[in-house]
PDB file of N, CA and C in Angstrom:
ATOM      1  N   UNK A   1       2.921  22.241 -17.545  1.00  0.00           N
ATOM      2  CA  UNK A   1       1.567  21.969 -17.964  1.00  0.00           C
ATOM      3  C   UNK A   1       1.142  23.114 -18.885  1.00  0.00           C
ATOM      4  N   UNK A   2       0.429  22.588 -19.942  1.00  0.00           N
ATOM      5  CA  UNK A   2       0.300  23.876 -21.128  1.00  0.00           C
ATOM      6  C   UNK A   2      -0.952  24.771 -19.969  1.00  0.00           C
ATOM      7  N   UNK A   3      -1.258  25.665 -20.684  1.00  0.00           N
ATOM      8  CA  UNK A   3      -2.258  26.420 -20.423  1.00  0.00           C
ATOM      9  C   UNK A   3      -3.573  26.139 -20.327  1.00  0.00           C
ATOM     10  N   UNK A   4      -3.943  25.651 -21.217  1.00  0.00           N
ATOM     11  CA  UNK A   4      -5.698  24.688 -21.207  1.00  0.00           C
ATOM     12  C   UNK A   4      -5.501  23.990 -20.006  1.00  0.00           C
ATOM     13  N   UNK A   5      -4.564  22.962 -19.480  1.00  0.00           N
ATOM     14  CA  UNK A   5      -4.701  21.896 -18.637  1.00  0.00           C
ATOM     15  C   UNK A   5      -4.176  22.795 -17.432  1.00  0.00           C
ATOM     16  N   UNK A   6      -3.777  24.005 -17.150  1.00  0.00           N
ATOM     17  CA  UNK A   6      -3.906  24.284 -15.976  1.00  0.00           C
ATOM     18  C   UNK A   6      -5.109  25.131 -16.137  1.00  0.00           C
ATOM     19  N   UNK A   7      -5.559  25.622 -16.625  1.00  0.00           N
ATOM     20  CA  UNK A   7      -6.824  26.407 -16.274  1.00  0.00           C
ATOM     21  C   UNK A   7      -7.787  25.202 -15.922  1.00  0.00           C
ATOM     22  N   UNK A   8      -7.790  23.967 -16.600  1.00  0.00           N
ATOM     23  CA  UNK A   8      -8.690  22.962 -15.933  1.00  0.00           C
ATOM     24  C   UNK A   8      -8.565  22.708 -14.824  1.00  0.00           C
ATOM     25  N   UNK A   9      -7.502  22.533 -14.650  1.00  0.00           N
ATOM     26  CA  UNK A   9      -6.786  22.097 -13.191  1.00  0.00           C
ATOM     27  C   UNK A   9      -7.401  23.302 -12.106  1.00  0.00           C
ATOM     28  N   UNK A  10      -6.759  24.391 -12.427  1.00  0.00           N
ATOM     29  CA  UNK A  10      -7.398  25.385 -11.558  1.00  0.00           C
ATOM     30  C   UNK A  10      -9.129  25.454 -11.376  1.00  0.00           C
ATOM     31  N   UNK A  11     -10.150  25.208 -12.215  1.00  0.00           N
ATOM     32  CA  UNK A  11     -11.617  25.399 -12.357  1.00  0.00           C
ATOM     33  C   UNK A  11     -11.086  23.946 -11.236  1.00  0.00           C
ATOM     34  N   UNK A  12     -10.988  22.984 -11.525  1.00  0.00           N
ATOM     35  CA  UNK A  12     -11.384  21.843 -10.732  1.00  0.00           C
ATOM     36  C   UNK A  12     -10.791  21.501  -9.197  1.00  0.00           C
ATOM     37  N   UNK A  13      -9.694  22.050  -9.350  1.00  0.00           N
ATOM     38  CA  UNK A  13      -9.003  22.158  -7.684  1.00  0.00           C
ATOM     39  C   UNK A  13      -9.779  22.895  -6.482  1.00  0.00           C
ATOM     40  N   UNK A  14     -10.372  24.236  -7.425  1.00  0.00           N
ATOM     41  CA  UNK A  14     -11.505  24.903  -6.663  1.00  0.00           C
ATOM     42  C   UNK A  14     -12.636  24.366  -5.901  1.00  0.00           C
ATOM     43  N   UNK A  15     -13.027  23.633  -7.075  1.00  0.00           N
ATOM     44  CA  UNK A  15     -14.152  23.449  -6.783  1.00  0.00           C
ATOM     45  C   UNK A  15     -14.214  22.423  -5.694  1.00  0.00           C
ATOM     46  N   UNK A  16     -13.326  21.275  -6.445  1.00  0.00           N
ATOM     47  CA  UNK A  16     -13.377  20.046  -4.774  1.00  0.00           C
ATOM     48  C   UNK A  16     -12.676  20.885  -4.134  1.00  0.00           C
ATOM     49  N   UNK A  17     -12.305  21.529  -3.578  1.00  0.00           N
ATOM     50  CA  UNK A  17     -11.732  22.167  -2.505  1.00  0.00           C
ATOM     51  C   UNK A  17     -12.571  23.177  -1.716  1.00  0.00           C
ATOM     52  N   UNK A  18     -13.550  23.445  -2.529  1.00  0.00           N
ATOM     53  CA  UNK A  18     -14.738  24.316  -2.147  1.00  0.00           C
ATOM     54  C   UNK A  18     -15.742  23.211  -1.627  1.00  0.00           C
ATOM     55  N   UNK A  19     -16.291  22.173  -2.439  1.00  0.00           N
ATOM     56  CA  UNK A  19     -16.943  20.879  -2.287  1.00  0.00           C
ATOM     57  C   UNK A  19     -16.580  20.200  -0.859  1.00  0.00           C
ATOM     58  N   UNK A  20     -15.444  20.174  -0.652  1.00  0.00           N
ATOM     59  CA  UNK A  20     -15.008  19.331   0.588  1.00  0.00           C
ATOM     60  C   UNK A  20     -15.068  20.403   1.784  1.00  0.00           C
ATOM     61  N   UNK A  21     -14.631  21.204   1.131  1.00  0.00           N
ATOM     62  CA  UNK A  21     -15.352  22.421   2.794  1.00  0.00           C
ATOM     63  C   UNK A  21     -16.664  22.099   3.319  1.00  0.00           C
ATOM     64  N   UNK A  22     -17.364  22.242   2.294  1.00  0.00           N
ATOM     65  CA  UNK A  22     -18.955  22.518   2.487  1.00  0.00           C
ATOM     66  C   UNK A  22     -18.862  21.282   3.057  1.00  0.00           C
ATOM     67  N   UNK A  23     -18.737  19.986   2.659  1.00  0.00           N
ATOM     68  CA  UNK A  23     -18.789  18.791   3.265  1.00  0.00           C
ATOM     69  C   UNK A  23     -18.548  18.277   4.781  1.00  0.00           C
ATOM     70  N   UNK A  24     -17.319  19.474   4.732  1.00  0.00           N
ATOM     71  CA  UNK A  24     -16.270  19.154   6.105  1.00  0.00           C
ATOM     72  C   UNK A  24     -17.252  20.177   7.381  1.00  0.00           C
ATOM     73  N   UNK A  25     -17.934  21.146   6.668  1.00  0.00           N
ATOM     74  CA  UNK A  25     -18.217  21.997   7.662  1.00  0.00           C
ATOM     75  C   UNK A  25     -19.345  22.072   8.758  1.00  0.00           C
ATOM     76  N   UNK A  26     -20.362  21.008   8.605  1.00  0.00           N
ATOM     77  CA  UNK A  26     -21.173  20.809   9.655  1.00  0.00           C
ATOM     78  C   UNK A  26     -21.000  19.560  10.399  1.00  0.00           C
ATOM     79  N   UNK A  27     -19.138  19.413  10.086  1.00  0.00           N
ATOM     80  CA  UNK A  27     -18.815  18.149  11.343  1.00  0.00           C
ATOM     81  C   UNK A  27     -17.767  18.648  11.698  1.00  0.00           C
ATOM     82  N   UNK A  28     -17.762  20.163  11.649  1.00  0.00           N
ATOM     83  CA  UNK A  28     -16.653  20.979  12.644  1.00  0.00           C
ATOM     84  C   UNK A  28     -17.299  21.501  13.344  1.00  0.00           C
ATOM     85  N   UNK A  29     -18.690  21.847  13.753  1.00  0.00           N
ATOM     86  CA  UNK A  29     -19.622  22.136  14.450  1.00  0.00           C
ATOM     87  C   UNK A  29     -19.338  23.763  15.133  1.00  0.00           C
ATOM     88  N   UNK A  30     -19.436  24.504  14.205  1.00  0.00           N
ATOM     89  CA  UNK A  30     -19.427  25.723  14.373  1.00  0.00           C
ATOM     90  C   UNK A  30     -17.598  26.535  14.476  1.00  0.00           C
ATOM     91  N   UNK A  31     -16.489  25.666  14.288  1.00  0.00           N
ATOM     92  CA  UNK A  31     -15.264  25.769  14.370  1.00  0.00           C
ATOM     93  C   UNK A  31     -14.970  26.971  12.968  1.00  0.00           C
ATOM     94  N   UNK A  32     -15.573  27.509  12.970  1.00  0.00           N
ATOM     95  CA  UNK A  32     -14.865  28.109  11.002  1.00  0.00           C
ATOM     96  C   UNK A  32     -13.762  28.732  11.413  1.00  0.00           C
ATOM     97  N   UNK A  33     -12.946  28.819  12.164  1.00  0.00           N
ATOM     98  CA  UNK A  33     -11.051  29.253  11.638  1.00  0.00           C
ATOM     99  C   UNK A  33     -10.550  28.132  11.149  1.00  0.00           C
ATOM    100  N   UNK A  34     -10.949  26.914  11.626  1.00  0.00           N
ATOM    101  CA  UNK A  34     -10.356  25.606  10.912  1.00  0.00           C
ATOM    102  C   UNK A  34     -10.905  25.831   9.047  1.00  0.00           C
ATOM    103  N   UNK A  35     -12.105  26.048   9.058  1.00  0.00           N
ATOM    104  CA  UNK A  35     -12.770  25.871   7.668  1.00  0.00           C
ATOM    105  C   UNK A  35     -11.904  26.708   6.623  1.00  0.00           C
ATOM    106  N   UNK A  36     -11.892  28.372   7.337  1.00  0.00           N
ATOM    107  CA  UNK A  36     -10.727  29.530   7.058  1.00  0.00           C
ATOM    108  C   UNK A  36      -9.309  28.735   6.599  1.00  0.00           C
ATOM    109  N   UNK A  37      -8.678  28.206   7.548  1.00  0.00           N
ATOM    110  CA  UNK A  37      -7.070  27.771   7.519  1.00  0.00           C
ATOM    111  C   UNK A  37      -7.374  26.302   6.535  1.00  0.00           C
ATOM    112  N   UNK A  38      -8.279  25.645   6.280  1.00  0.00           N
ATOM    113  CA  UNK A  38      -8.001  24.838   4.924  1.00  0.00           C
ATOM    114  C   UNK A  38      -8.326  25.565   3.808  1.00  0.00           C
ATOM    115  N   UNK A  39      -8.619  26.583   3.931  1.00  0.00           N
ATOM    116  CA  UNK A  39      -9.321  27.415   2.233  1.00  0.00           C
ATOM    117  C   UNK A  39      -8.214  28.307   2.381  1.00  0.00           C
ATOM    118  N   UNK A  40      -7.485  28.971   3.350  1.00  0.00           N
ATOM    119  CA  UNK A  40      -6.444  29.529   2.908  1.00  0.00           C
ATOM    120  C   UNK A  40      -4.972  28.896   2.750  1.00  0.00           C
ATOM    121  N   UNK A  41      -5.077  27.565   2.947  1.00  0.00           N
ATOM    122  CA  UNK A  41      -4.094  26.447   2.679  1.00  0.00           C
ATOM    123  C   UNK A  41      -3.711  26.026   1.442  1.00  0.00           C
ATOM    124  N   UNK A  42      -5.197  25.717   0.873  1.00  0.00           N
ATOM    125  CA  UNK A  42      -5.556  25.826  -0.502  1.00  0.00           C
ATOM    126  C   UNK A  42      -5.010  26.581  -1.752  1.00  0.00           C
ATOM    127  N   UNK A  43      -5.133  27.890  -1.027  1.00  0.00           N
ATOM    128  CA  UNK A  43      -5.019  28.914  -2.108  1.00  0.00           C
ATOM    129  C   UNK A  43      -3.477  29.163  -1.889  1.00  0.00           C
ATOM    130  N   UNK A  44      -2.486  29.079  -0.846  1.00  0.00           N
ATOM    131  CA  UNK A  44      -1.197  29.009  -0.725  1.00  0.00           C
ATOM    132  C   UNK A  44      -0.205  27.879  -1.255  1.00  0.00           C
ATOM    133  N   UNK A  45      -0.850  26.459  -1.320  1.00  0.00           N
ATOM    134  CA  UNK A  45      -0.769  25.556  -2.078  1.00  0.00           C
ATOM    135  C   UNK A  45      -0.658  25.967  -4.080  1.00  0.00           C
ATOM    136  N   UNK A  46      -2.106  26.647  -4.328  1.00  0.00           N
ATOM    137  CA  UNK A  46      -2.201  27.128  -5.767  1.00  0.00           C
ATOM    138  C   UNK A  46      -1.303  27.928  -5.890  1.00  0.00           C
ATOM    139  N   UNK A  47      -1.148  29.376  -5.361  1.00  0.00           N
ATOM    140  CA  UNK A  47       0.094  30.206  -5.169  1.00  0.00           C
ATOM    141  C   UNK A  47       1.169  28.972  -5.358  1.00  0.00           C
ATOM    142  N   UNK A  48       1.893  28.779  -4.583  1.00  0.00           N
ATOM    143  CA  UNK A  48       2.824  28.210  -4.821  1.00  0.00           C
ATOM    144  C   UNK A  48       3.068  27.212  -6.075  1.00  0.00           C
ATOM    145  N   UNK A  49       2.244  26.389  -6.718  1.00  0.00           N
ATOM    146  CA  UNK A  49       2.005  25.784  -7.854  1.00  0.00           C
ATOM    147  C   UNK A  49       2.385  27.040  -9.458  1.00  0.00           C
ATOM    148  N   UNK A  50       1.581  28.176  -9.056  1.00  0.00           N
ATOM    149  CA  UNK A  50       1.730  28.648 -10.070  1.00  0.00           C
ATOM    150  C   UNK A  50       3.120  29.703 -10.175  1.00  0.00           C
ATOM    151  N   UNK A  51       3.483  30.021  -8.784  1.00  0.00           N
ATOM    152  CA  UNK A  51       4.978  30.657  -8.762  1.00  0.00           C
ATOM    153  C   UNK A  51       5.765  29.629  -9.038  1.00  0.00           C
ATOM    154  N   UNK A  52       5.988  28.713  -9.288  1.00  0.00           N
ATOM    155  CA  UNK A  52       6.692  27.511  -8.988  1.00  0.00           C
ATOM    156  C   UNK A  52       7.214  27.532 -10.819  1.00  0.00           C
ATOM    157  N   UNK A  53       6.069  27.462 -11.601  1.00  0.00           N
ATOM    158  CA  UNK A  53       5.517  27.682 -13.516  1.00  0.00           C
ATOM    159  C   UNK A  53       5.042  26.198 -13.341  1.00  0.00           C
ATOM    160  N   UNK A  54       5.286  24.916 -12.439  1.00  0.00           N
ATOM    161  CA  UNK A  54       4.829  23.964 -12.696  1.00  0.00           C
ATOM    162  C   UNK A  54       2.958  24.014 -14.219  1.00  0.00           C
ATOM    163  N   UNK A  55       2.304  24.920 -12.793  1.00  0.00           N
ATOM    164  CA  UNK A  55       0.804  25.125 -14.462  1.00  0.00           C
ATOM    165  C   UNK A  55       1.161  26.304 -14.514  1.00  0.00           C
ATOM    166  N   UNK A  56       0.741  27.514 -15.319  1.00  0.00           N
ATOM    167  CA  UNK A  56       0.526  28.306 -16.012  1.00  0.00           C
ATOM    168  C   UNK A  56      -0.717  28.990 -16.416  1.00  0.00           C
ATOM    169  N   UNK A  57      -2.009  29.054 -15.595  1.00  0.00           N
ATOM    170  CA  UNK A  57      -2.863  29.371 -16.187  1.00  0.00           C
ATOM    171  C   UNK A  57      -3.355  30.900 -16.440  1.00  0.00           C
ATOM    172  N   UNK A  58      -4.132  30.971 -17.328  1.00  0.00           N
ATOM    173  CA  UNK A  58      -4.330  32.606 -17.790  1.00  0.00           C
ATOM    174  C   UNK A  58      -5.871  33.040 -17.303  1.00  0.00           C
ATOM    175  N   UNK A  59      -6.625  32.168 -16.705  1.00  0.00           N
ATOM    176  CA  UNK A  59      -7.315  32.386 -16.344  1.00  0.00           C
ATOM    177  C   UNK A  59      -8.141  33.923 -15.538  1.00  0.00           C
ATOM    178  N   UNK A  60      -8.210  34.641 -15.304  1.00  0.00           N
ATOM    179  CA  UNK A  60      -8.542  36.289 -14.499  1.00  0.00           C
ATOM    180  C   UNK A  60      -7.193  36.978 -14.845  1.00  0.00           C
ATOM    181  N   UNK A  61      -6.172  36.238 -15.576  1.00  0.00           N
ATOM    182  CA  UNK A  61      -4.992  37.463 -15.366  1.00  0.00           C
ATOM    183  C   UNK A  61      -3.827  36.927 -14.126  1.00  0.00           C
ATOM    184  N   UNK A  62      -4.188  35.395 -14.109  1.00  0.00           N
ATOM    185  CA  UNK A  62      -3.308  34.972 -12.702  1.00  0.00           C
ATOM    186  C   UNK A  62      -2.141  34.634 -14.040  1.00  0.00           C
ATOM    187  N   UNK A  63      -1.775  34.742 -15.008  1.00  0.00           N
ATOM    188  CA  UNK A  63      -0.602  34.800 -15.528  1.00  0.00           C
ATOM    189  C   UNK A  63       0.367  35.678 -15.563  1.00  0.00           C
ATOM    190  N   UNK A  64      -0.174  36.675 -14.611  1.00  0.00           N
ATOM    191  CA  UNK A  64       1.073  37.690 -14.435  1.00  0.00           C
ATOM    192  C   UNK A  64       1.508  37.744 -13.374  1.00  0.00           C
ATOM    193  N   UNK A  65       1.032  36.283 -12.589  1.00  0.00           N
ATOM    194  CA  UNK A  65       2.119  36.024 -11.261  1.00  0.00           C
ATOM    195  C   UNK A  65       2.889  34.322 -11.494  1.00  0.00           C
ATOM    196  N   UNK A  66       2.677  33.850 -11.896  1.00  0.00           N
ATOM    197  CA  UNK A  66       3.894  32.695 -12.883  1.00  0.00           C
ATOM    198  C   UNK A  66       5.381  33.159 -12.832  1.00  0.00           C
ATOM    199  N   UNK A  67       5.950  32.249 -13.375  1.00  0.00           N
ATOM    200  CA  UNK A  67       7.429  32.215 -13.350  1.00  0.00           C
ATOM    201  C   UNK A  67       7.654  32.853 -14.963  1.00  0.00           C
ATOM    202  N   UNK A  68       8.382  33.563 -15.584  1.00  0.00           N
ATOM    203  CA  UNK A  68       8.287  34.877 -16.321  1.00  0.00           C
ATOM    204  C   UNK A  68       9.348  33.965 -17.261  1.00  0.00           C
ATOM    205  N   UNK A  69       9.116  34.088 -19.280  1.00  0.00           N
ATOM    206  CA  UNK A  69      10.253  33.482 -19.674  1.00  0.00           C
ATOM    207  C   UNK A  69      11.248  34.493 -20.366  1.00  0.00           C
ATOM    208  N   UNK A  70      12.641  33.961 -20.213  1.00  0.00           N
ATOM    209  CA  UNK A  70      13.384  35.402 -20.358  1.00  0.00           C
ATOM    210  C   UNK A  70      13.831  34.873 -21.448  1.00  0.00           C
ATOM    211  N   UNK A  71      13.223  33.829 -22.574  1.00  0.00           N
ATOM    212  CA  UNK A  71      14.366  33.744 -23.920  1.00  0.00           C
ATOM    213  C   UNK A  71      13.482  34.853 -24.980  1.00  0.00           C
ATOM    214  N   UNK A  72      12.839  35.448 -24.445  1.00  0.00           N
ATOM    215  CA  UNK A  72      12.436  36.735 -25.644  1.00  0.00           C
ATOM    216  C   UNK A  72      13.306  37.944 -25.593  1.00  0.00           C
TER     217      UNK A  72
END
């Protein structure tokens, strides 16, 4: 995935993923390690997406944990 379309990807994965917490969280009724272990699911999911090079985004500087190209 070029760069533009994962930085979209990344702004938007966040957000429903942030969106569906908030959603999910006053019908866990005070449970937040569950709320914790899907937001850090999340972000181990993205990790893995972007170690993977599947996206690529440059977004804060998360391009200097990507898969690295060695034909230079």
């Amino acid at each position: 995935m070029n760069p533009t379309l994962s930085n979209i990807f990344i702004v938007a994965y966040a957000a429903l993923t942030l969106i569906g917490r908030i959603i999910l969280e006053p019908q866990l009724q005070g449970q937040y390690l569950i709320s914790i272990g899907m937001g850090a699911f999340a972000l181990l999911f993205l990790w893995a997406l972007i170690r993977s090079g599947f996206i690529r985004p440059t977004l804060m500087g998360l391009d200097r944990y990507g898969r690295k190209d060695t034909n230079s």
